[in-house]
N, C-alpha and C. Protein backbone atom coordinates (compact mmCIF):
# COMPACT_ATOMS: atom_id res chain seq x y z
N UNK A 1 84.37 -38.28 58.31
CA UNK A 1 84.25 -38.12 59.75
C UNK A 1 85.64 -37.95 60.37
N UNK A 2 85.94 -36.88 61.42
CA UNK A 2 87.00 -36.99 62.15
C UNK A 2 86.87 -37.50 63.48
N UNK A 3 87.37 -37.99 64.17
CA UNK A 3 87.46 -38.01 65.94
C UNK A 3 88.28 -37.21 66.58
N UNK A 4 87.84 -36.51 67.78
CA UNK A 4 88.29 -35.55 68.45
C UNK A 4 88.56 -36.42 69.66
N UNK A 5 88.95 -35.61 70.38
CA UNK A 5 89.88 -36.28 71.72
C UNK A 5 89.11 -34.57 72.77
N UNK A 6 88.18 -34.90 73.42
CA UNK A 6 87.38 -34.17 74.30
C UNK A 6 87.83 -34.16 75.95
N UNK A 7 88.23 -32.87 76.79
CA UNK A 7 88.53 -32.97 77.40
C UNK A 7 87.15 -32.13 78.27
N UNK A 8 86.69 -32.52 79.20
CA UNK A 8 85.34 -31.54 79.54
C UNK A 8 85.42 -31.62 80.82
N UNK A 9 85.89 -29.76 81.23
CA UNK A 9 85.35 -29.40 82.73
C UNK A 9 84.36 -29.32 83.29
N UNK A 10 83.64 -29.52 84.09
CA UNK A 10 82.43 -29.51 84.83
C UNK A 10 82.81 -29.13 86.57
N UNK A 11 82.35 -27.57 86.98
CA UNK A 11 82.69 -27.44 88.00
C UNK A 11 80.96 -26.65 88.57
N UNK A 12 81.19 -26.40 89.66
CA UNK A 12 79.50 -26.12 90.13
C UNK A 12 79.90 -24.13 90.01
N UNK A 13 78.56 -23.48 89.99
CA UNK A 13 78.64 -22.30 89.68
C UNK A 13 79.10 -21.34 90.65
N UNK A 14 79.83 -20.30 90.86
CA UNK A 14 80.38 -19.60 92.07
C UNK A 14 79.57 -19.41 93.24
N UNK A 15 77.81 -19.15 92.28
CA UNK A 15 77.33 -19.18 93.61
C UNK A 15 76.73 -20.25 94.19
N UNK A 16 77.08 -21.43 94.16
CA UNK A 16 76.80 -22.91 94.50
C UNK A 16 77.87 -22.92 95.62
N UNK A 17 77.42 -23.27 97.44
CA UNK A 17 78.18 -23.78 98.42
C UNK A 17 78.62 -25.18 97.70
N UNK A 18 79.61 -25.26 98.28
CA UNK A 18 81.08 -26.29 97.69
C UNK A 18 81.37 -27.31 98.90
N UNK A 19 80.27 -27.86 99.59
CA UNK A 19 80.29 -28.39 101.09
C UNK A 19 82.35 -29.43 100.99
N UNK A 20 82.19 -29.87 99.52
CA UNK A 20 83.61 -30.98 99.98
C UNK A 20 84.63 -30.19 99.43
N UNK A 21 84.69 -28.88 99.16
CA UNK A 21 86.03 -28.50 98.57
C UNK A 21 86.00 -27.67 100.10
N UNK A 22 84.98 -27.18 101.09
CA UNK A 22 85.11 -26.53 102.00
C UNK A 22 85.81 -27.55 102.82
N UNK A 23 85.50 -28.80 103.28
CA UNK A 23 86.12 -29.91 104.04
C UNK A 23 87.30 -30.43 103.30
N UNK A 24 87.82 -30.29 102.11
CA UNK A 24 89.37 -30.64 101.53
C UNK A 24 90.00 -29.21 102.33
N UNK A 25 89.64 -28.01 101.73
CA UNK A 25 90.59 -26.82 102.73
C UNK A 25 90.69 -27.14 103.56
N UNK A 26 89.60 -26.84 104.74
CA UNK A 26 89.86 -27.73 106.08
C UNK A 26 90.92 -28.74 106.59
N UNK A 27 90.53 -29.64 105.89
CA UNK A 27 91.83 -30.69 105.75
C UNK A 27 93.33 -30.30 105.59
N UNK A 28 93.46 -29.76 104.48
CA UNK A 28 94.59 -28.88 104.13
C UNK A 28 95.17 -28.25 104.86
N UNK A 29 93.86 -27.24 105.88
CA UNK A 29 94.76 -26.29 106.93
C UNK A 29 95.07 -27.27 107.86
N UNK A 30 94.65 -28.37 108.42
CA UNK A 30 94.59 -29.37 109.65
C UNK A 30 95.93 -29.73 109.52
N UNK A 31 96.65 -30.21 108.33
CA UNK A 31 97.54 -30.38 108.03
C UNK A 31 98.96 -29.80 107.69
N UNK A 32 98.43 -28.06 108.10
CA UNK A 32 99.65 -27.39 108.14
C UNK A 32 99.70 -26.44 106.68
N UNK A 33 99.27 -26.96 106.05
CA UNK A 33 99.33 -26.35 104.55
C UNK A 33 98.62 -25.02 104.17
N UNK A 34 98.99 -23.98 104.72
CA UNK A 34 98.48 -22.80 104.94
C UNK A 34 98.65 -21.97 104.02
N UNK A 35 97.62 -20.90 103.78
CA UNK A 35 97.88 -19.98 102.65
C UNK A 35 96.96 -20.60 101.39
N UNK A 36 96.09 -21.74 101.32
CA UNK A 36 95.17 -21.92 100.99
C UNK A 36 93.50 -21.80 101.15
N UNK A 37 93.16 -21.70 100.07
CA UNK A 37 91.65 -21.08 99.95
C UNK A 37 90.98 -20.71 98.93
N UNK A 38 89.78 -20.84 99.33
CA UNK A 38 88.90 -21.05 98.02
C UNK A 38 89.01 -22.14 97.01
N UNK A 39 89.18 -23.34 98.27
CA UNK A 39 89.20 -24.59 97.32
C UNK A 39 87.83 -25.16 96.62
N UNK A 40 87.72 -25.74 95.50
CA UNK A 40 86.14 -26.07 94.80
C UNK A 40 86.67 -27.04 93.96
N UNK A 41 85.96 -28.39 94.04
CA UNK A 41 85.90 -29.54 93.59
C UNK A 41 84.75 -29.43 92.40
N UNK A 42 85.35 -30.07 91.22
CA UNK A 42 84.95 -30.48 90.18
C UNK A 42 84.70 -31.82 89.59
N UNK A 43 84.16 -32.11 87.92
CA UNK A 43 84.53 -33.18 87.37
C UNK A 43 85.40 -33.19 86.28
N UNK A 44 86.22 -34.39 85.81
CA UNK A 44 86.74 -34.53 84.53
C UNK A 44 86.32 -35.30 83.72
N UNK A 45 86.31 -35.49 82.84
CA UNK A 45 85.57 -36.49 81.92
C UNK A 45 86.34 -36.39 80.43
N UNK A 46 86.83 -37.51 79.99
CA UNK A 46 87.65 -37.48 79.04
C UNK A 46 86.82 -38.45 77.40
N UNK A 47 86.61 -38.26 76.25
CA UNK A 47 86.14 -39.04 75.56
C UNK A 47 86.50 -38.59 74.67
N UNK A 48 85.53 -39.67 73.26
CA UNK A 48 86.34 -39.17 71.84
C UNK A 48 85.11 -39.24 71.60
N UNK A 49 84.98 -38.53 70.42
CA UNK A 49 83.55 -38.10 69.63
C UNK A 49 84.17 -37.89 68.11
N UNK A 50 83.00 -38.77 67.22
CA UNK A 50 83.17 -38.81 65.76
C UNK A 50 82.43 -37.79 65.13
N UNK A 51 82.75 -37.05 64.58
CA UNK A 51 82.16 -35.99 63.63
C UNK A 51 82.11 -35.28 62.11
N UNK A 52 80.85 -35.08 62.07
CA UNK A 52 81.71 -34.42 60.02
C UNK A 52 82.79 -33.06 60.17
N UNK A 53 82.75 -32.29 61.49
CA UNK A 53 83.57 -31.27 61.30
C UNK A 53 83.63 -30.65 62.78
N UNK A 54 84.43 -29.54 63.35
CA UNK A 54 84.93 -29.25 64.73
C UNK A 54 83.28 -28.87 65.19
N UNK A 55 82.48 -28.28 64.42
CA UNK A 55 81.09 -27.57 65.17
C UNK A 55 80.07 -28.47 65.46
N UNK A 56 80.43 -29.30 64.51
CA UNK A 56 79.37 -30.76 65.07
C UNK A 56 80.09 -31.35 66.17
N UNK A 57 81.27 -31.48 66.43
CA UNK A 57 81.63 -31.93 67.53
C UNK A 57 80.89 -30.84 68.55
N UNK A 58 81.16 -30.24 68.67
CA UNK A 58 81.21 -28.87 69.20
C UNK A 58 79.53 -29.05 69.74
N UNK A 59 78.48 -29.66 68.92
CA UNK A 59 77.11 -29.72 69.28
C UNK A 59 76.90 -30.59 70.30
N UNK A 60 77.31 -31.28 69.59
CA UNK A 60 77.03 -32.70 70.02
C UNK A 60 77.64 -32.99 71.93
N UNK A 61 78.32 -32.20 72.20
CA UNK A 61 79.18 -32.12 73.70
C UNK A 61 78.40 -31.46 74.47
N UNK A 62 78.01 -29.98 73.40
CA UNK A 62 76.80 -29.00 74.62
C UNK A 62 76.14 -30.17 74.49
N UNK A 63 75.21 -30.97 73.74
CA UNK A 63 73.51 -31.48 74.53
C UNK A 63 74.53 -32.65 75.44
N UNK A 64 75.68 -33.47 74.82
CA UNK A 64 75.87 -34.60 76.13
C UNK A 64 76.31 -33.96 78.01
N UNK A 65 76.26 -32.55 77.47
CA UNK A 65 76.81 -31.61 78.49
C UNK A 65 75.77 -31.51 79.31
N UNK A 66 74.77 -30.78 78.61
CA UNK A 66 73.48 -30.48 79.18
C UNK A 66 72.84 -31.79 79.61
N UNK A 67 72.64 -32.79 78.82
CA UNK A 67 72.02 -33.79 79.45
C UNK A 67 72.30 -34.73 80.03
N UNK A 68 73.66 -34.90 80.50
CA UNK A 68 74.00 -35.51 81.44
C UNK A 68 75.13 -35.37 82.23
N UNK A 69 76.21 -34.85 81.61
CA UNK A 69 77.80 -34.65 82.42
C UNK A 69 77.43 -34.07 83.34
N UNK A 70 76.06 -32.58 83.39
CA UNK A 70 76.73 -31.38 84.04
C UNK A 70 74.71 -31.05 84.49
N UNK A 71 74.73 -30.79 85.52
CA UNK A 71 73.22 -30.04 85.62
C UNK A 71 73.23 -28.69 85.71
N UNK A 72 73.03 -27.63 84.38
CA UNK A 72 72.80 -26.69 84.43
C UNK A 72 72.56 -25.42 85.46
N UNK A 73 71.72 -26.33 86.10
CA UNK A 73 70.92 -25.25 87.07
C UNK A 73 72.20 -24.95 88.10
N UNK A 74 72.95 -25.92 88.55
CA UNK A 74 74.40 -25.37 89.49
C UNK A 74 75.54 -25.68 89.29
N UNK A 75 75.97 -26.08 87.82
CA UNK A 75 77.23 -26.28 87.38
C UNK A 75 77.57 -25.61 86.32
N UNK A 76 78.70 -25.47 85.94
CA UNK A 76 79.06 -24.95 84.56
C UNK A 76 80.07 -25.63 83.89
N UNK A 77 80.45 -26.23 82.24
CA UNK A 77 80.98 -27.02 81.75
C UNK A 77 81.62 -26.27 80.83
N UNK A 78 83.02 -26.46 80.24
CA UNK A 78 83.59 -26.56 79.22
C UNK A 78 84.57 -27.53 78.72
N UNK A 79 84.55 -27.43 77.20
CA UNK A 79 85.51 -28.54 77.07
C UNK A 79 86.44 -28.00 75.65
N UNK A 80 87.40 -29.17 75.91
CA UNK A 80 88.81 -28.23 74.38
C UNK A 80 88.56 -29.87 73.56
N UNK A 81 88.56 -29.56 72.43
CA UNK A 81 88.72 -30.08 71.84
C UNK A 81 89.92 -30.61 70.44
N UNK A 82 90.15 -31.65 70.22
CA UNK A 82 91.59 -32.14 69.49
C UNK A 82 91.27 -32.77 68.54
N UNK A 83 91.98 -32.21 67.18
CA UNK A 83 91.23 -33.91 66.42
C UNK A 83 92.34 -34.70 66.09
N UNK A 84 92.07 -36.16 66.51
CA UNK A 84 93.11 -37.16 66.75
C UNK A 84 93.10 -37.83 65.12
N UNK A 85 94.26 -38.79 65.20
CA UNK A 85 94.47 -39.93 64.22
C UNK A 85 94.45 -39.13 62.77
């Protein structure tokens, strides 16, 4: 078995309204900080996963992806993977 060191993006899909990355810009411009846009808030999620080899890791992330990090229907996920120790 190896352990990987999993880094997994989870952001919502382009065509998903972004109600708090629209109110962080906002903010941003309120504050002077201009020349920004098209801000969109995500998740990070960091873990380690034990495996016989990179594709079983590799499985095993899509279903924890699909079934819980990330809801399909308006997000989209990827992740890089490392193998540690």
């Amino acid at each position: 078995m190896t352990t990987y060191q999993a880094k997994i993006y989870v952001t919502l899909r382009p065509s998903v309204l972004d109600p708090a990355g629209t109110a962080v810009e906002s903010g941003l411009k309120h504050m002077g900080h201009g020349g920004i846009e098209g801000v969109r808030i995500g998740k990070y999620v960091e873990l380690k996963v034990s495996a016989a080899d990179e594709g079983a890791a590799q499985k095993q992330l899509d279903e924890v992806c699909d079934q819980l990090l990330a809801n399909p229907v308006i997000e989209n996920y990827r992740f890089e993977l490392q193998a540690v120790g």
